[in-house]
Structures are given as structure tokens and as C-alpha cells.
N, C-alpha and C. Protein backbone atom coordinates (compact mmCIF):
# COMPACT_ATOMS: atom_id res chain seq x y z
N UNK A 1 11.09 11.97 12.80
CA UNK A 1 11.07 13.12 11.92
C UNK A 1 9.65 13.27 11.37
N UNK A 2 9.33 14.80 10.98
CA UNK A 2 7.82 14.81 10.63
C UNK A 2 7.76 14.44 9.05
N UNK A 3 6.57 13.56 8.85
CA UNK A 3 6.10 13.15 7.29
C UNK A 3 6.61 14.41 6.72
N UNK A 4 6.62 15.88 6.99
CA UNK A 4 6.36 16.56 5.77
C UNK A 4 8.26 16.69 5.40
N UNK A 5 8.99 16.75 6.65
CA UNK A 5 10.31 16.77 6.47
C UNK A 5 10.70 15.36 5.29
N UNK A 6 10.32 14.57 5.79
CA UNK A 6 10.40 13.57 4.85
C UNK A 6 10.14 13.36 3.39
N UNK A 7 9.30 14.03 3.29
CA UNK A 7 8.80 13.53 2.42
C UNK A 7 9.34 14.95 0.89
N UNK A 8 9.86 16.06 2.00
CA UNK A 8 10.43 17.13 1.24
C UNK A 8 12.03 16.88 0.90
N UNK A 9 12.50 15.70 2.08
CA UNK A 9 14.06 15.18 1.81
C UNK A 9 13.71 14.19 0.38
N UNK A 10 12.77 13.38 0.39
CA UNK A 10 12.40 12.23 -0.76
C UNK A 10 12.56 13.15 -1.75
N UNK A 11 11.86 13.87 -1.83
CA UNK A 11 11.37 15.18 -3.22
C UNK A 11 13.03 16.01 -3.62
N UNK A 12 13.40 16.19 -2.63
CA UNK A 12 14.45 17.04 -2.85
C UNK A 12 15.71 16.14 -3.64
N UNK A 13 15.73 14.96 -3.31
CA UNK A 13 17.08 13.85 -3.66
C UNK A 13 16.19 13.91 -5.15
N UNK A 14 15.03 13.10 -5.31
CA UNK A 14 14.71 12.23 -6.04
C UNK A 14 14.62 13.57 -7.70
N UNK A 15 14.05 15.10 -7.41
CA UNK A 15 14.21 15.81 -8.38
C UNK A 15 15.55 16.25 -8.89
N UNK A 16 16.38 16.04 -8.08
CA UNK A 16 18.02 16.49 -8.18
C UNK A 16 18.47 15.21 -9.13
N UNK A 17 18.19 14.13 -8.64
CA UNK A 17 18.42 13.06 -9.49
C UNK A 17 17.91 12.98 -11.16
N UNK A 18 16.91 13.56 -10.81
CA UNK A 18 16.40 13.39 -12.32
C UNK A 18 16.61 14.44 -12.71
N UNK A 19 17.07 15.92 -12.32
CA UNK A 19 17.60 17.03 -13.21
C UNK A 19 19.22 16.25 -13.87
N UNK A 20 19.93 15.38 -12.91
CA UNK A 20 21.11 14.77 -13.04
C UNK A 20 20.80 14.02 -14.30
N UNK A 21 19.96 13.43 -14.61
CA UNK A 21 20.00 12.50 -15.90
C UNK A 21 19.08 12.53 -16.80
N UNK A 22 17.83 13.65 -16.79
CA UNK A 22 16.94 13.94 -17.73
C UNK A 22 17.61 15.22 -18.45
N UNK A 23 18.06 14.78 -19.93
CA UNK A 23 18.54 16.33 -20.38
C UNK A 23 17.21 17.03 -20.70
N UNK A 24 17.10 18.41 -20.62
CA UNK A 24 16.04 19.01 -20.27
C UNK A 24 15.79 19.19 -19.41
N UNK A 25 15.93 19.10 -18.42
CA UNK A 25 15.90 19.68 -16.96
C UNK A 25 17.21 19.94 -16.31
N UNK A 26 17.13 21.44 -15.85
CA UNK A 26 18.40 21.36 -15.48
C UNK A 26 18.20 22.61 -14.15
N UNK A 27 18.92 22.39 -13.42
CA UNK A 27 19.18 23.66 -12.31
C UNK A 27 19.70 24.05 -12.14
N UNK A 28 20.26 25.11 -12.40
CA UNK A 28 21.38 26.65 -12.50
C UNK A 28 21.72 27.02 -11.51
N UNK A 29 22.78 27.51 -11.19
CA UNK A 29 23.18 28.76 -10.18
C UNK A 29 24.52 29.12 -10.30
N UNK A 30 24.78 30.45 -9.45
CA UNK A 30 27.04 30.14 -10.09
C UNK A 30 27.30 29.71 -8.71
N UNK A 31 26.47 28.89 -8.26
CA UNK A 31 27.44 28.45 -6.86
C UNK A 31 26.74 26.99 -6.57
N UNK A 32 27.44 26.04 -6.09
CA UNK A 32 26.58 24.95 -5.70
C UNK A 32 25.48 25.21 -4.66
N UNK A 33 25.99 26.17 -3.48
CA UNK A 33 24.62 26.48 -2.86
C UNK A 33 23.53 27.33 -3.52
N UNK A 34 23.71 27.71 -4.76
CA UNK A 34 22.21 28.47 -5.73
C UNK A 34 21.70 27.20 -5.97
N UNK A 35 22.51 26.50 -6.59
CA UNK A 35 21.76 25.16 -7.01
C UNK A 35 20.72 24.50 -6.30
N UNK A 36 21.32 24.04 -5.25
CA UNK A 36 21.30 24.01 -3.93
C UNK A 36 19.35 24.20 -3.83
N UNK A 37 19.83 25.90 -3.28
CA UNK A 37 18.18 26.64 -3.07
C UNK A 37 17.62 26.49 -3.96
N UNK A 38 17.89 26.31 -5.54
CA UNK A 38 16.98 26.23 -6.64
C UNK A 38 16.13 25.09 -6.77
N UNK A 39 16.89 23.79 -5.94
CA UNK A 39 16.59 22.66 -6.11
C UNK A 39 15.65 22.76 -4.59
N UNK A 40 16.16 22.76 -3.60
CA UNK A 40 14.70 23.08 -2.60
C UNK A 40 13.50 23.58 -2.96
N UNK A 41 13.52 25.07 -3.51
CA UNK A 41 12.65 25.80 -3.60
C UNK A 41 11.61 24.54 -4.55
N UNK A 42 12.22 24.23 -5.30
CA UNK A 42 11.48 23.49 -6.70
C UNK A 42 10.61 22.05 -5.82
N UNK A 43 11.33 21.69 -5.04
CA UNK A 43 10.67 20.49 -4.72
C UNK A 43 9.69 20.97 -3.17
N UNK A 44 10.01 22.44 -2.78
CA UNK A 44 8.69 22.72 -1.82
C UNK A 44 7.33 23.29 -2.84
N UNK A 45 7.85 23.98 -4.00
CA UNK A 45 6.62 24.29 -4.75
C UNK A 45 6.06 23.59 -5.54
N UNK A 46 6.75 22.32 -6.35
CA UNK A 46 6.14 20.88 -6.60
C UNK A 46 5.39 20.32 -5.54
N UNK A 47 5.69 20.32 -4.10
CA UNK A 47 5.00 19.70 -3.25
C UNK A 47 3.90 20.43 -3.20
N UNK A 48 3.92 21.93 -3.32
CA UNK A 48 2.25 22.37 -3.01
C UNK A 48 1.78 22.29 -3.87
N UNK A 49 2.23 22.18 -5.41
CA UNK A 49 1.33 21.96 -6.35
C UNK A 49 0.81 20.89 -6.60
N UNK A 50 1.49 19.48 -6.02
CA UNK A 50 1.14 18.08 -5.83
C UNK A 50 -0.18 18.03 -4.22
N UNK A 51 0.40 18.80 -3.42
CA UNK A 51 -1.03 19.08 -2.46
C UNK A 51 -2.25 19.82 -2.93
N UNK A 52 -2.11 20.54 -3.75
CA UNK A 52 -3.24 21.67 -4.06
C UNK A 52 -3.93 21.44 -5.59
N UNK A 53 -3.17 21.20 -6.32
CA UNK A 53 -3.57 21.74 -7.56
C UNK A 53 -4.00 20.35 -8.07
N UNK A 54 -3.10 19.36 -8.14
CA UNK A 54 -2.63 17.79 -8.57
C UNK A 54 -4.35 17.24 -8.39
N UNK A 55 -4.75 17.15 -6.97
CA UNK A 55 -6.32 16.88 -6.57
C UNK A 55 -7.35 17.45 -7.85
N UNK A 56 -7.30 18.35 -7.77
CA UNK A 56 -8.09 19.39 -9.02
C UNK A 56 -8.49 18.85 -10.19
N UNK A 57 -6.67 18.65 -10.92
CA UNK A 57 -6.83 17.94 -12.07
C UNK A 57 -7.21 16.54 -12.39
N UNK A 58 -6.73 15.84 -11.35
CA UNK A 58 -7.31 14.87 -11.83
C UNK A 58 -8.40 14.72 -11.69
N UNK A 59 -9.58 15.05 -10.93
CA UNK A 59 -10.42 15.29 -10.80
C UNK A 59 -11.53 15.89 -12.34
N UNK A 60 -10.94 16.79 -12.90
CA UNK A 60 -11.01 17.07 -14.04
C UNK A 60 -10.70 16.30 -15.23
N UNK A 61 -9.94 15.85 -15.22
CA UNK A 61 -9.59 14.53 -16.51
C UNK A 61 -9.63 13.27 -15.89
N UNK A 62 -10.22 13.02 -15.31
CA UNK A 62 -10.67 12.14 -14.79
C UNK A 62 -11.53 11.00 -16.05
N UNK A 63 -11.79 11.21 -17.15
CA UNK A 63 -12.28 10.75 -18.14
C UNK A 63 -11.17 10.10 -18.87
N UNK A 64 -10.51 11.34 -19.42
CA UNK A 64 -9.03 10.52 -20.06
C UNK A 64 -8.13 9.22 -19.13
N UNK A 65 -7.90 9.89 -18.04
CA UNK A 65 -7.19 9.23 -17.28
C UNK A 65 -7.76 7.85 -17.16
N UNK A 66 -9.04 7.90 -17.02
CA UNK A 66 -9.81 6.10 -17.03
C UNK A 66 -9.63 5.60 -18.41
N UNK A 67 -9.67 6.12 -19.58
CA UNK A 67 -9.33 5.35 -21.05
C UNK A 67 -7.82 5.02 -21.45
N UNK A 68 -7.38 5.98 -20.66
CA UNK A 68 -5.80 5.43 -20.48
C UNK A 68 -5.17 4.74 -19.76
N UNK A 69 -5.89 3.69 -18.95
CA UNK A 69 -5.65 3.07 -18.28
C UNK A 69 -4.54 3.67 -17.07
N UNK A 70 -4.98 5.30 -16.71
CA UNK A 70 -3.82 5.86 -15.76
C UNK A 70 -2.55 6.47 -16.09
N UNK A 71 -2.47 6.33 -17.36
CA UNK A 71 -0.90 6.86 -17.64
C UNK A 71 -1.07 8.20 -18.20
N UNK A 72 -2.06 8.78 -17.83
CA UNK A 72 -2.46 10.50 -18.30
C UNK A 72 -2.07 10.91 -16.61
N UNK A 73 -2.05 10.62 -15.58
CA UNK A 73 -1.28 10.76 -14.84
C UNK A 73 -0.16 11.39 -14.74
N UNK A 74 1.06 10.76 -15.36
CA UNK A 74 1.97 10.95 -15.91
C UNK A 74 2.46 12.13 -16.28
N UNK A 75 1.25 12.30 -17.44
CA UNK A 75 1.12 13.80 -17.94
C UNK A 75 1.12 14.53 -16.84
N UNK A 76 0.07 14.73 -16.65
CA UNK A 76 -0.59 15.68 -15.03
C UNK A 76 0.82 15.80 -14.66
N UNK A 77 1.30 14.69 -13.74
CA UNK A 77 2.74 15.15 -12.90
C UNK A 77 3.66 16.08 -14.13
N UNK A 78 3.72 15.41 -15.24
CA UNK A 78 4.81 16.20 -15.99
C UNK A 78 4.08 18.16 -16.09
N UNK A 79 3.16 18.23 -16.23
CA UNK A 79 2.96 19.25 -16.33
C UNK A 79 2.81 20.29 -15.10
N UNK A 80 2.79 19.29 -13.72
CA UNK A 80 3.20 20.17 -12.92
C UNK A 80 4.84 20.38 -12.53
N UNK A 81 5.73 19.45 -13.10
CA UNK A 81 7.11 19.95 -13.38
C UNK A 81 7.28 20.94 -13.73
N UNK A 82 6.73 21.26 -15.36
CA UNK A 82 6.59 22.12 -16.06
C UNK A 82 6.44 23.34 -15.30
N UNK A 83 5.06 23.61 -14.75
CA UNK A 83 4.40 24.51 -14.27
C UNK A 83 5.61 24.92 -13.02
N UNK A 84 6.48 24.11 -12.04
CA UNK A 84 7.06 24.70 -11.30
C UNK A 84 8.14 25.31 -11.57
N UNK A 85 8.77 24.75 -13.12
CA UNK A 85 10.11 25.80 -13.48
C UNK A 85 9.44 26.68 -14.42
N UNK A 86 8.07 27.22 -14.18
CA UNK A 86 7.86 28.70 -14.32
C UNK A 86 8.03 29.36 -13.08
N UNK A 87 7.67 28.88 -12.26
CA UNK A 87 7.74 30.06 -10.77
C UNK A 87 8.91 30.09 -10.43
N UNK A 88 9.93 28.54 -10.24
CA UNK A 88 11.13 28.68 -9.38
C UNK A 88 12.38 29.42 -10.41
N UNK A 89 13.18 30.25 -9.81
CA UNK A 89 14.25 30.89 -10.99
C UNK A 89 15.11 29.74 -10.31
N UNK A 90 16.19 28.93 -11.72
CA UNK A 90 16.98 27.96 -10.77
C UNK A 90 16.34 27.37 -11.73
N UNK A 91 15.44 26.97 -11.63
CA UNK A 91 15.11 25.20 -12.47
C UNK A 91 14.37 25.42 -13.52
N UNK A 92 14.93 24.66 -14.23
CA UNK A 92 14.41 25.01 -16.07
C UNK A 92 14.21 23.53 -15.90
N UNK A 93 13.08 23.67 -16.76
CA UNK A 93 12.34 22.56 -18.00
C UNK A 93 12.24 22.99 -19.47
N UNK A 94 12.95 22.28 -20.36
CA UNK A 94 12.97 23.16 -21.34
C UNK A 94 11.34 22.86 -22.39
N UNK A 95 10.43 21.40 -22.03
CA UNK A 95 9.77 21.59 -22.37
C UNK A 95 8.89 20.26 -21.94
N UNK A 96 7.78 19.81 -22.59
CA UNK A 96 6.47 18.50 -21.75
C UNK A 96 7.32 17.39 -21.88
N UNK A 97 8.02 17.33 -23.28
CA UNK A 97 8.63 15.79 -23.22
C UNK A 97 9.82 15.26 -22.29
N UNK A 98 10.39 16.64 -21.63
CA UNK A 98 11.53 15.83 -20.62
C UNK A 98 10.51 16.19 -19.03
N UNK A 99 9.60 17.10 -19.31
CA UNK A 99 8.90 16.93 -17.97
C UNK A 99 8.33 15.60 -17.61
N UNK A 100 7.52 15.15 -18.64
CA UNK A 100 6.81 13.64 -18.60
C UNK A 100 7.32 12.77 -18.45
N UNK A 101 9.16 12.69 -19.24
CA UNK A 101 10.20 11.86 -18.59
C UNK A 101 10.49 11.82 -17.45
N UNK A 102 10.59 13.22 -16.99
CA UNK A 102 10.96 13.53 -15.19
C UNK A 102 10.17 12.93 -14.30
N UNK A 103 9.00 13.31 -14.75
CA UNK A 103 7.71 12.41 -13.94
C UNK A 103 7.89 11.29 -13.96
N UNK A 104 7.75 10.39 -14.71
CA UNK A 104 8.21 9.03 -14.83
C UNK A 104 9.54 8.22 -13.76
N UNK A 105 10.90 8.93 -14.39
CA UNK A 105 11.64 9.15 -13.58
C UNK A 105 11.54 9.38 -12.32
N UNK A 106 11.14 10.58 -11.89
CA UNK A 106 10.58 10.71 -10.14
C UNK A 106 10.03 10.16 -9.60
N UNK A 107 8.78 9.46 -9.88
CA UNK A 107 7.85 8.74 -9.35
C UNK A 107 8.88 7.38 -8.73
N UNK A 108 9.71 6.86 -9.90
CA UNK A 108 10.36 5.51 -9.50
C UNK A 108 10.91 5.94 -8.56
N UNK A 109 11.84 6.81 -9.07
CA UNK A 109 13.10 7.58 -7.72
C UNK A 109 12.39 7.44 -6.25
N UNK A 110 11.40 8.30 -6.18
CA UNK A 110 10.72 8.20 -5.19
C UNK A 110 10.31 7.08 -4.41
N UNK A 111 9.43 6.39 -5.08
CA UNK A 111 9.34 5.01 -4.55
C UNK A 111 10.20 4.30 -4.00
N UNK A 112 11.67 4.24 -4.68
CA UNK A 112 12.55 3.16 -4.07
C UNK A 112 12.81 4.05 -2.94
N UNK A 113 13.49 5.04 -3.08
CA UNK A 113 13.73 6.03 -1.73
C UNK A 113 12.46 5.93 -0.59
N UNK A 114 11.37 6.07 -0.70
CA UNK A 114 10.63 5.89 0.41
C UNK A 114 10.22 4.56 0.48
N UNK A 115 10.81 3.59 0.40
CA UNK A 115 10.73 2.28 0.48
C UNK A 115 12.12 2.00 1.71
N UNK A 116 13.19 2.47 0.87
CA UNK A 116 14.60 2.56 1.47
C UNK A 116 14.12 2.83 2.90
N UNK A 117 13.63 3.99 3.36
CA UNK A 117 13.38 4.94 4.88
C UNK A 117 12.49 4.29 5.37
N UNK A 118 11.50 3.61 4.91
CA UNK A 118 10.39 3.20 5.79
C UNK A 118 10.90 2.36 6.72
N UNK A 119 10.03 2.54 8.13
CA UNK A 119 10.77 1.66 9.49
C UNK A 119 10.54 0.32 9.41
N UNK A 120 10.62 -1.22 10.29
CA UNK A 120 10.51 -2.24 9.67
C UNK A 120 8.92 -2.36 10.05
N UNK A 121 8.65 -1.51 11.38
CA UNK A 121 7.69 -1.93 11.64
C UNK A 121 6.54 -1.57 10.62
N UNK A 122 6.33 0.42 9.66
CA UNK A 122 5.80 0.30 8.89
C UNK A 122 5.58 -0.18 7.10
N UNK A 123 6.65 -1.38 7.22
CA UNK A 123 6.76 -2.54 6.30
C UNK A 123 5.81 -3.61 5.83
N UNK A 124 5.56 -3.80 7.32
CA UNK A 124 4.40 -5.21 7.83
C UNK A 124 3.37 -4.79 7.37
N UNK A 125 2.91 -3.71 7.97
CA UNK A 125 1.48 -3.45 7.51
C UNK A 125 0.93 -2.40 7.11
């Protein structure tokens, strides 16, 4: 399967999960398949904003982020949560402090999940 399929199935479980248990985030629809698309859409336009924009900023706070020993990061991701339940209709953030949770949240999600899929061979090395 191609990295990007992958890595949009990782995104897609791991934000559904954390709309599931971060109150403040939540994804709407009157049908499970709105949900559904709300929750795709959100984790293909998180992904371009994590390809496109994500580079940028840190790049830019790149100052803070070194006195914080990295956990302005965090931020960054939470605020591109933020930033994607402005575009996607479907997924609400109601505001930075459950985005920054989400982030937090996701990042782990993620990790164990693409830990889970990885083949044995790219384990080793």
C-alpha cells in the first residue's frame, strides 16, 4: 500500500479517536456516513497542513520551540487542529486547550498505530 494511503488510514483512526475522548472536539453529521466524510476530509486537510504549512512554522518559532525544550510543538500541531475545523464543516474544535490536548493525544495515537503496521523487516532498521 502507498505511504500516503497509510499514513491517511493512521490520521483518519487516530483523529476519530481523539474526537472520541477529547471533549471539545467533536464531529457532526445526521448520518454516520457525514461523520464519516467529516472525519476524512479533516484528516486529508490536517495532512496538507502538516505537509505545507507545519514546515513554515516551525521554522518561524523556531526560538521558542528551542527554550521549550520542544513542547511549543505541541502548540503548533494544536493550532493546526484548530486551523482545520475552520475549513472542514463536520469537525469542530471548540477551542486551543482541547486542540493542544488533541495534539498530544494524536501524536501518541499515532505512534502506537504506526508502530502496530510497520513490517518486521522495517522494524530492524
Amino acid at each position: 500500500m502507498s505511504r500516503f494511503v497509510i499514513k491517511f488510514i493512521v490520521s483518519f483512526f487516530a483523529l476519530g479517536f481523539t474526537a472520541a475522548i477529547i471533549r471539545g472536539i467533536d464531529v457532526i453529521g445526521a448520518t454516520t456516513s457525514d461523520r464519516a466524510i467529516a472525519l476524512g476530509l479533516a484528516a486529508l486537510v490536517l495532512g496538507i497542513l502538516n505537509a505545507i504549512v507545519r514546515p513554515v512554522l516551525i521554522l518561524l518559532t523556531l526560538p521558542i520551540t528551542i527554550l521549550s525544550l520542544g513542547l511549543f510543538i505541541f502548540v503548533l500541531n494544536g493550532v493546526l487542529i484548530w486551523a482545520t475545523s475552520k475549513v472542514v464543516h463536520g469537525f469542530i474544535v471548540t477551542g486551543i486547550g482541547p486542540a493542544i490536548l488533541g495534539a498530544v493525544l494524536m501524536t501518541v495515537i499515532s505512534f502506537i498505530l504506526n508502530h502496530l503496521i510497520k513490517e518486521p523487516r522495517e522494524r530492524r532498521g
